[in-house]
Protein backbone atom coordinates (compact mmCIF):
# COMPACT_ATOMS: atom_id res chain seq x y z
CA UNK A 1 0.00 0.00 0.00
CA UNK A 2 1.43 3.67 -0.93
CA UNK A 3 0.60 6.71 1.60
CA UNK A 4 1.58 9.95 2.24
CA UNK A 5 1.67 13.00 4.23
CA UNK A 6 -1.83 14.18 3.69
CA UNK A 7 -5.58 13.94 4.63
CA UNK A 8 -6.47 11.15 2.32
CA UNK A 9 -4.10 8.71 4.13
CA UNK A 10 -5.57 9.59 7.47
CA UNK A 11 -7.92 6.67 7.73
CA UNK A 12 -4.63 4.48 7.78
CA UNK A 13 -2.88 6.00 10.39
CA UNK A 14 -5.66 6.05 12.77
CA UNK A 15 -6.28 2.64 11.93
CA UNK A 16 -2.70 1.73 13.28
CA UNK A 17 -3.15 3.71 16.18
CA UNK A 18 -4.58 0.72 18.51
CA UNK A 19 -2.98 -2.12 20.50
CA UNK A 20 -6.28 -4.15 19.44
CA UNK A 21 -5.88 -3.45 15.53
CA UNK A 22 -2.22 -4.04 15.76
CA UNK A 23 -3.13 -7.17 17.57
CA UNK A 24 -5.91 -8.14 14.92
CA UNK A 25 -3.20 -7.38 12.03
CA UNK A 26 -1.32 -10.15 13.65
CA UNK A 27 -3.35 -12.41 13.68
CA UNK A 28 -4.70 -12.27 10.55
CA UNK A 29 -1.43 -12.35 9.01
CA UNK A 30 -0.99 -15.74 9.99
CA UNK A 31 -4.69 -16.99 8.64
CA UNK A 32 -8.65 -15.43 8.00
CA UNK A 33 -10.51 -15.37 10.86
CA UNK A 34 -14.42 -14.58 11.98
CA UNK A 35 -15.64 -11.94 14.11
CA UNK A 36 -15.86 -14.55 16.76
CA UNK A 37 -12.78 -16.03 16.20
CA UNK A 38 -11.16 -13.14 16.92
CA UNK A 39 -13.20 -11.81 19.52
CA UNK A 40 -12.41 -15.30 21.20
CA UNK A 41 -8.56 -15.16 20.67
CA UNK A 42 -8.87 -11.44 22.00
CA UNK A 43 -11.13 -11.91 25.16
CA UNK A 44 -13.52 -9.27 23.95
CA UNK A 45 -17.27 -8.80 22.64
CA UNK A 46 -18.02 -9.13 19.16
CA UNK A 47 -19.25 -5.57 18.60
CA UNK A 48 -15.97 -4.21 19.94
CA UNK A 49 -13.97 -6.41 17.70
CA UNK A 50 -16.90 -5.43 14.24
CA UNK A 51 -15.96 -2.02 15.04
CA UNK A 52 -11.88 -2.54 14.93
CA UNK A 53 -12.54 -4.01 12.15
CA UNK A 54 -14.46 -1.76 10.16
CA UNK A 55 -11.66 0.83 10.69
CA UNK A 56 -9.21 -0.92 8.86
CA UNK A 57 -11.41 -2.15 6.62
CA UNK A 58 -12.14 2.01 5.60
CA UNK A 59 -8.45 2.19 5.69
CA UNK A 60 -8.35 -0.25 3.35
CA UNK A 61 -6.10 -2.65 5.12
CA UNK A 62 -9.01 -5.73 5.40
CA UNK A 63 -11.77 -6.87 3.07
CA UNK A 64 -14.16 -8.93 4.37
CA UNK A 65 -15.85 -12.16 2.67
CA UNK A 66 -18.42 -14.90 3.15
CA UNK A 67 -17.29 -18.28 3.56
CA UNK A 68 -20.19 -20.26 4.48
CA UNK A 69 -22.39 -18.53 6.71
CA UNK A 70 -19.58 -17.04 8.56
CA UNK A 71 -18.29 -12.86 7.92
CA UNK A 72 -14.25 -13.59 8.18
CA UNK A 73 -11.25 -10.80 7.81
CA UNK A 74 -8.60 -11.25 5.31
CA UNK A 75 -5.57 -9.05 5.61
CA UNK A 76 -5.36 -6.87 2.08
CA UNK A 77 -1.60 -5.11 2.48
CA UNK A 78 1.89 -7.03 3.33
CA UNK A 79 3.38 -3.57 3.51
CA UNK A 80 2.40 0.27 3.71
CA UNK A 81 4.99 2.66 2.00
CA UNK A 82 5.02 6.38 3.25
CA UNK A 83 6.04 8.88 0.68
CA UNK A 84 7.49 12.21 2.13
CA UNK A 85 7.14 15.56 0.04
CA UNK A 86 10.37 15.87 0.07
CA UNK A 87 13.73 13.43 -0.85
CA UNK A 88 16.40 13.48 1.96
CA UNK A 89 18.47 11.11 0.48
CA UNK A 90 18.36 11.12 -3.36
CA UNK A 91 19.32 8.44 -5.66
CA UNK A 92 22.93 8.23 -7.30
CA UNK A 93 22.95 8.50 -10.59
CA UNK A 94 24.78 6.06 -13.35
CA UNK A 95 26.14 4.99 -16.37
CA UNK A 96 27.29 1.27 -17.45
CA UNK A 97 30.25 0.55 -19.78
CA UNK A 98 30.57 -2.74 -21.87
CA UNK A 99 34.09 -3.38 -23.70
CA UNK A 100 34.77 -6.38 -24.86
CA UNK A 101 37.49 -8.73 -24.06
CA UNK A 102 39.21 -8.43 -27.00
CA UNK A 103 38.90 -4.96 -26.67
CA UNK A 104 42.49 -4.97 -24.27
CA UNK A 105 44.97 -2.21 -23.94
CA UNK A 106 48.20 -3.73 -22.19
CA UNK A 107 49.23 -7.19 -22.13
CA UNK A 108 51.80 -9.36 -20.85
CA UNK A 109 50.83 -12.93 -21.01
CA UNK A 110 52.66 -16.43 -21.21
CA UNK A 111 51.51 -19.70 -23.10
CA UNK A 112 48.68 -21.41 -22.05
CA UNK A 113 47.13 -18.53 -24.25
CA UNK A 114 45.02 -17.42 -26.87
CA UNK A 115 41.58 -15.26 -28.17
CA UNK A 116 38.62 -17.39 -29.88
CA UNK A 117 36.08 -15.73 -31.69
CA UNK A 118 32.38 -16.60 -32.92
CA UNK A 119 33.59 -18.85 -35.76
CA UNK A 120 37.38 -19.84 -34.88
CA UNK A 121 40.27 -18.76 -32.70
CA UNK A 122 41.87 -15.82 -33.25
CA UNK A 123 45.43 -16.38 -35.09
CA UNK A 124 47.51 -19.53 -33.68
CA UNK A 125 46.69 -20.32 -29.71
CA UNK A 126 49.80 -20.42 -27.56
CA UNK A 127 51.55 -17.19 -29.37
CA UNK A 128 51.19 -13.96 -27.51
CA UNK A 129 52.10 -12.29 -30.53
CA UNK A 130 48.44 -12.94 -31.69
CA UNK A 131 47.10 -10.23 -28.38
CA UNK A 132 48.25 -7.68 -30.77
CA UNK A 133 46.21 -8.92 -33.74
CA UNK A 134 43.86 -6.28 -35.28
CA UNK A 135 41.25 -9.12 -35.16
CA UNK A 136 41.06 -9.28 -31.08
CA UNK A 137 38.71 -7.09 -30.83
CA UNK A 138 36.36 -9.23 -31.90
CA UNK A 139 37.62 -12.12 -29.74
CA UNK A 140 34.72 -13.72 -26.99
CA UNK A 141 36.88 -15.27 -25.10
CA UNK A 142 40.67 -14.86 -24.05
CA UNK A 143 42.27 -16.94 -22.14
CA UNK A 144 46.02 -16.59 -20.58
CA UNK A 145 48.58 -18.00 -17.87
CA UNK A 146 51.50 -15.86 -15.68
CA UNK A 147 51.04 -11.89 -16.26
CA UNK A 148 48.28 -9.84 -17.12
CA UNK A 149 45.20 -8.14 -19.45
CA UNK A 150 44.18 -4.29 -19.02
CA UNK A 151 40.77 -2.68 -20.35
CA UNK A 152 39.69 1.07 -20.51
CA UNK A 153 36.85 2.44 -19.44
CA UNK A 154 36.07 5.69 -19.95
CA UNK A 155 35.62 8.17 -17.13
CA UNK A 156 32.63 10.40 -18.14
CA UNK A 157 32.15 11.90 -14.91
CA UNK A 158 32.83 16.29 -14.84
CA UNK A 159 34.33 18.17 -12.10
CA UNK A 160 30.36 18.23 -10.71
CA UNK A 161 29.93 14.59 -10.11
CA UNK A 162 31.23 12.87 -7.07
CA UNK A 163 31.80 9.03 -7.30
CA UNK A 164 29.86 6.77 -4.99
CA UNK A 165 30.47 3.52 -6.44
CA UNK A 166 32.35 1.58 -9.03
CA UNK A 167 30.41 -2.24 -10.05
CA UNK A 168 32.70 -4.14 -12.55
CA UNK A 169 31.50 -7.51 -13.83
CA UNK A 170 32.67 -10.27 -15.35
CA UNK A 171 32.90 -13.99 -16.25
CA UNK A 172 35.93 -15.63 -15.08
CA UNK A 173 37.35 -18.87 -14.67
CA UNK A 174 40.72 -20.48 -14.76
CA UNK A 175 43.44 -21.75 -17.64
CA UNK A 176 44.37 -25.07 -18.08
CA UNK A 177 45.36 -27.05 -21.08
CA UNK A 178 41.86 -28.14 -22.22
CA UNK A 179 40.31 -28.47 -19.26
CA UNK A 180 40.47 -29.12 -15.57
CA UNK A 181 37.26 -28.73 -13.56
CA UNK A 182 39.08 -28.72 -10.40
CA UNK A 183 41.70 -26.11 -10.74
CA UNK A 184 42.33 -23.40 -8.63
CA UNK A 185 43.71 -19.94 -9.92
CA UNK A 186 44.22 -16.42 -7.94
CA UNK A 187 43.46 -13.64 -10.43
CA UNK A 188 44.22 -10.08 -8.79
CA UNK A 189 41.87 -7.04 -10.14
CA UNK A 190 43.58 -3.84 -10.50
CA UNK A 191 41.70 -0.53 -11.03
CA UNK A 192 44.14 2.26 -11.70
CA UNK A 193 47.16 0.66 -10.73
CA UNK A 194 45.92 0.45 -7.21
CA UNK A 195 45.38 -3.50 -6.51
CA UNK A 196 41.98 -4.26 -5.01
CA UNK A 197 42.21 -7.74 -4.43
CA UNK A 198 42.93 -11.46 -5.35
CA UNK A 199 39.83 -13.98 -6.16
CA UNK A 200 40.23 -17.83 -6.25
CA UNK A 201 38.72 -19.16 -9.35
CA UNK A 202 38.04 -23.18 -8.97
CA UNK A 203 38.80 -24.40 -12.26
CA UNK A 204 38.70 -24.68 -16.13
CA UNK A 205 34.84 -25.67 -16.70
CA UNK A 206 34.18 -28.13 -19.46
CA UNK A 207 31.43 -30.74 -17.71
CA UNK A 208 28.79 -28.69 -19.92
CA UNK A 209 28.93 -26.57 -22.64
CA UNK A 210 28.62 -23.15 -22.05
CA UNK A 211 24.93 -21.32 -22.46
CA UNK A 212 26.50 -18.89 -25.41
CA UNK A 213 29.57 -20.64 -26.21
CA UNK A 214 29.80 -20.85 -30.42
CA UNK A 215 29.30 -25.42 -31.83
CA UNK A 216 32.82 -24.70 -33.09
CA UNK A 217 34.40 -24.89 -30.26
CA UNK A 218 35.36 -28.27 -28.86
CA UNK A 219 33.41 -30.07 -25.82
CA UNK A 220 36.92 -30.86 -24.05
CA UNK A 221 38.19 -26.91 -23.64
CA UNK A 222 36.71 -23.97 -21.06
CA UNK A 223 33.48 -23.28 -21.73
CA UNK A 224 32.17 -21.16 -19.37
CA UNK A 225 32.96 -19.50 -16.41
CA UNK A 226 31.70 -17.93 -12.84
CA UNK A 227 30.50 -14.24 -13.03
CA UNK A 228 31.76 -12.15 -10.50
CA UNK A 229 30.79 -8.97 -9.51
CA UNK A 230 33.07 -6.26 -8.00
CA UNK A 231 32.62 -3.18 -6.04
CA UNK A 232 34.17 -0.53 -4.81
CA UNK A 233 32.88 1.88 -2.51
CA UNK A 234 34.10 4.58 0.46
CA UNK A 235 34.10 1.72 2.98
CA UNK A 236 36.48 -0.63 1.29
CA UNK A 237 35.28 -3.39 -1.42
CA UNK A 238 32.73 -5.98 -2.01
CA UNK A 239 32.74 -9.31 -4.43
CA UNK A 240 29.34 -10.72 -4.99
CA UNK A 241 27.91 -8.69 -2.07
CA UNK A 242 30.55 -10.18 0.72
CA UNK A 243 32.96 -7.87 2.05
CA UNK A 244 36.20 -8.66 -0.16
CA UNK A 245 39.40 -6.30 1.05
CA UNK A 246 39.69 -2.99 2.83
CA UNK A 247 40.69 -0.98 -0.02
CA UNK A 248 38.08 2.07 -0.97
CA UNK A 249 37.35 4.57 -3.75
CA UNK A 250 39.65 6.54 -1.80
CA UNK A 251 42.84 4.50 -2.69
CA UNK A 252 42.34 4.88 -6.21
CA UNK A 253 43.21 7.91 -8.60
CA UNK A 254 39.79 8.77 -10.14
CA UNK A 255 40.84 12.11 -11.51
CA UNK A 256 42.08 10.27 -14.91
CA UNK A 257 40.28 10.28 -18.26
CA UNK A 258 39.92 6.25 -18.46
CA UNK A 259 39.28 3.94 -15.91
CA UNK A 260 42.11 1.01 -16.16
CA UNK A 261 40.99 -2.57 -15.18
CA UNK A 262 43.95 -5.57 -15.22
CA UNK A 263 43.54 -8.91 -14.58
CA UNK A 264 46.37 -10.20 -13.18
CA UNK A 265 48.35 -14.25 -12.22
CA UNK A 266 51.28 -13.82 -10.31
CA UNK A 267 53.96 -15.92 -10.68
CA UNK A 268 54.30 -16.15 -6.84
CA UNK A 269 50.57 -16.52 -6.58
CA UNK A 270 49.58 -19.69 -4.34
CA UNK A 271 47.41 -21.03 -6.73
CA UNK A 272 49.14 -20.01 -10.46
CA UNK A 273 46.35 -21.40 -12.58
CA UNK A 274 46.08 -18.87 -15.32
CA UNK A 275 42.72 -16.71 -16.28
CA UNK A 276 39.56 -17.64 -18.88
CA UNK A 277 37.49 -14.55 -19.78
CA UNK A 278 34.35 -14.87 -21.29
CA UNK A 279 32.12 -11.91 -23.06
CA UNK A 280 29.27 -11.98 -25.82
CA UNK A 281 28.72 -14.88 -27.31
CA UNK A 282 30.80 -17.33 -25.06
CA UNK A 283 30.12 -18.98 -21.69
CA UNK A 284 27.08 -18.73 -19.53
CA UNK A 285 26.41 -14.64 -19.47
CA UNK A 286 25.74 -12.98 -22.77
CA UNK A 287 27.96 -9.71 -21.73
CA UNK A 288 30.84 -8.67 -22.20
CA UNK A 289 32.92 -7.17 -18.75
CA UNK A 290 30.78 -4.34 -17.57
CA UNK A 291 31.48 -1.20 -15.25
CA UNK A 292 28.25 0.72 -13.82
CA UNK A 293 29.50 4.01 -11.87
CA UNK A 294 27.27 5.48 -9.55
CA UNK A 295 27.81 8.93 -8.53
CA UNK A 296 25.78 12.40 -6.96
C-alpha cells in the first residue's frame, strides 16, 4: 500500500493507532478469521472487535468475505509505503560501460594462451604475438597464464559529479590445457594501478557446454565461467555482495580520463592457474565485462 503526508491517508494511520488493531493485524497475518474467532482469541465482545474491524477495513487494510455462513477478515496489504514531500536522500545516478574482451589495452601474457572468436580462434593459440592482432577485438573469449590483461573504461564523470560507487563484472574462470574442472587460480583485479584484491577461481569448466559458447568450439576446452561482480565503494570493497578487502574509492586515482581494469596471475601466486574470460557470445552470461559508476 502507498501513503503519504496528507488527509487522504488519514484513515490508515488512525487505523494503526490501537494495540487491538495491531493485535488483529497479527493475527490475521498468519490466517482469515471470523468476528468470533477473533473476539475469542482477543477476550472481547463481538461488537468491539466489528468495530476494529471496520476501521481498517475504511483504511483499506481488510476486506471482508463470506465463507459459508460465517463474515471472516482477510488481511489486504503485506506492507504500507510512506512517501514524504520531500527526498532526503536522493538516488545516485549512473552509467554502465561494456568493452569487450578483445577490446584490451596492455598485455603481458605467457603460453597457455590465446583469443577465440564466434567462428574460430583468433590467429595460432599459444603465441602472444596474436594479443596484438587487429582481429582481437572481436575475440569472446581470451584466455592466458602468468602476467596480465588491461581494459579502458572511460571516465565520463565532470568536475560536478562525485563518485559513490564503481560495479565491474565479469565472467571468469581459470586456464588449463583443455580443461580441468578442479583447478584453482588467484586472479588479482587492479583498477588504476591500485590493486583491489585477489579472487580464487576453482577451475577450467568443461562438464557442460557453455549457455553462449559458439558449436565450433570443442566439448573438451573452457566453456564457461563464474560471473563475478566487483565493487568498490568509500568503505572498502565488495565481491558478490561479501565484504572482499579494505581498499576504498579513496585508494584509487579517479581524476584520470579512463578507468584502467587488469587482470592479473602472479607468478608467486599460491594457486598459479592462469585466467579464462568470457564476453558476448561465449560462456554462460551474454555480456561482455561491464562497469556501472554510480555517482551524486
Amino acid at each position: 500500500m502507498e501513503s503519504d503526508i496528507s488527509e487522504s491517508s488519514l484513515p490508515v494511520y488512525k487505523a494503526l493507532a490501537s494495540p487491538v488493531r495491531l493485535k488483529i493485524i497479527q493475527k490475521l497475518s498468519i490466517r482469515k478469521m471470523s468476528v468470533r474467532e477473533l473476539a475469542s482469541a482477543l477476550n472481547l465482545s463481538g461488537t468491539i472487535v466489528l468495530q476494529h474491524l471496520n476501521k481498517l477495513a475504511d483504511a483499506g487494510i481488510i476486506k471482508f468475505e463470506r465463507v459459508g455462513h460465517n463474515k471472516v477478515s482477510r488481511l489486504t496489504v503485506d506492507k504500507i509505503n510512506v512517501h514524504f514531500p520531500q527526498t532526503i536522500y536522493s538516488e545516485f545516478e549512473s552509467y554502465n560501460t561494456q568493452v569487450p574482451v578483445g577490446h584490451f589495452t596492455n598485455f603481458s601474457v605467457e603460453p597457455s594462451c590465446g583469443l577465440a572468436g564466434k567462428t574460430d580462434y583468433i590467429g595460432k593459440v599459444d603465441n602472444p604475438a596474436y594479443f596484438m592482432d587487429p582481429d582481437r577485438i572481436s575475440a569472446g573469449m581470451i584466455w592466458w597464464c602468468n602476467g596480465f590483461v588491461e581494459y579502458q573504461f572511460p571516465d565520463y564523470l565532470t568536475e560536478d559529479n562525485k563518485l559513490e560507487m564503481l560495479d565491474l563484472s565479469m565472467e571468469l574462470g581459470s586456464e588449463f590445457p583443455f580443461s580441468n574442472n578442479v583447478w584453482p587460480s588467484d586472479i588479482t583485479f587492479y583498477i588504476n594501478g591500485t590493486e583491489i584484491g585477489t579472487w580464487t577461481a576453482p577451475g577450467d569448466f568443461s562438464d557442460t557446454r557453455g549457455k553462449y559458447t559458439p558449436e565450433w568450439v570443442p566439448d573438451n576446452v573452457n566453456q564457461y565461467g563464474i560471473m563475478k561482480t566487483l565493487r568498490l565503494t568509500h568503505d572498502g570493497s565488495f565481491l558478490d555482495g561479501q565484504p572482499f578487502t579494505d581498499v576504498s574509492l579513496e585508494d584509487i586515482d579517479t581524476h584520470k580520463q579512463t578507468f584502467a581494469v587488469r587482470y592479473g596471475i602472479k607468478k608467486n601466486a599460491k594457486n598459479n592457474g592462469g585466467c579464462t574470460i568470457f564476453g558476448k557470445g561465449f560462456g554462460n552470461y551474454n555480456q561482455d565485462i561491464e562497469m556501472k559508476l554510480f555517482y551524486s
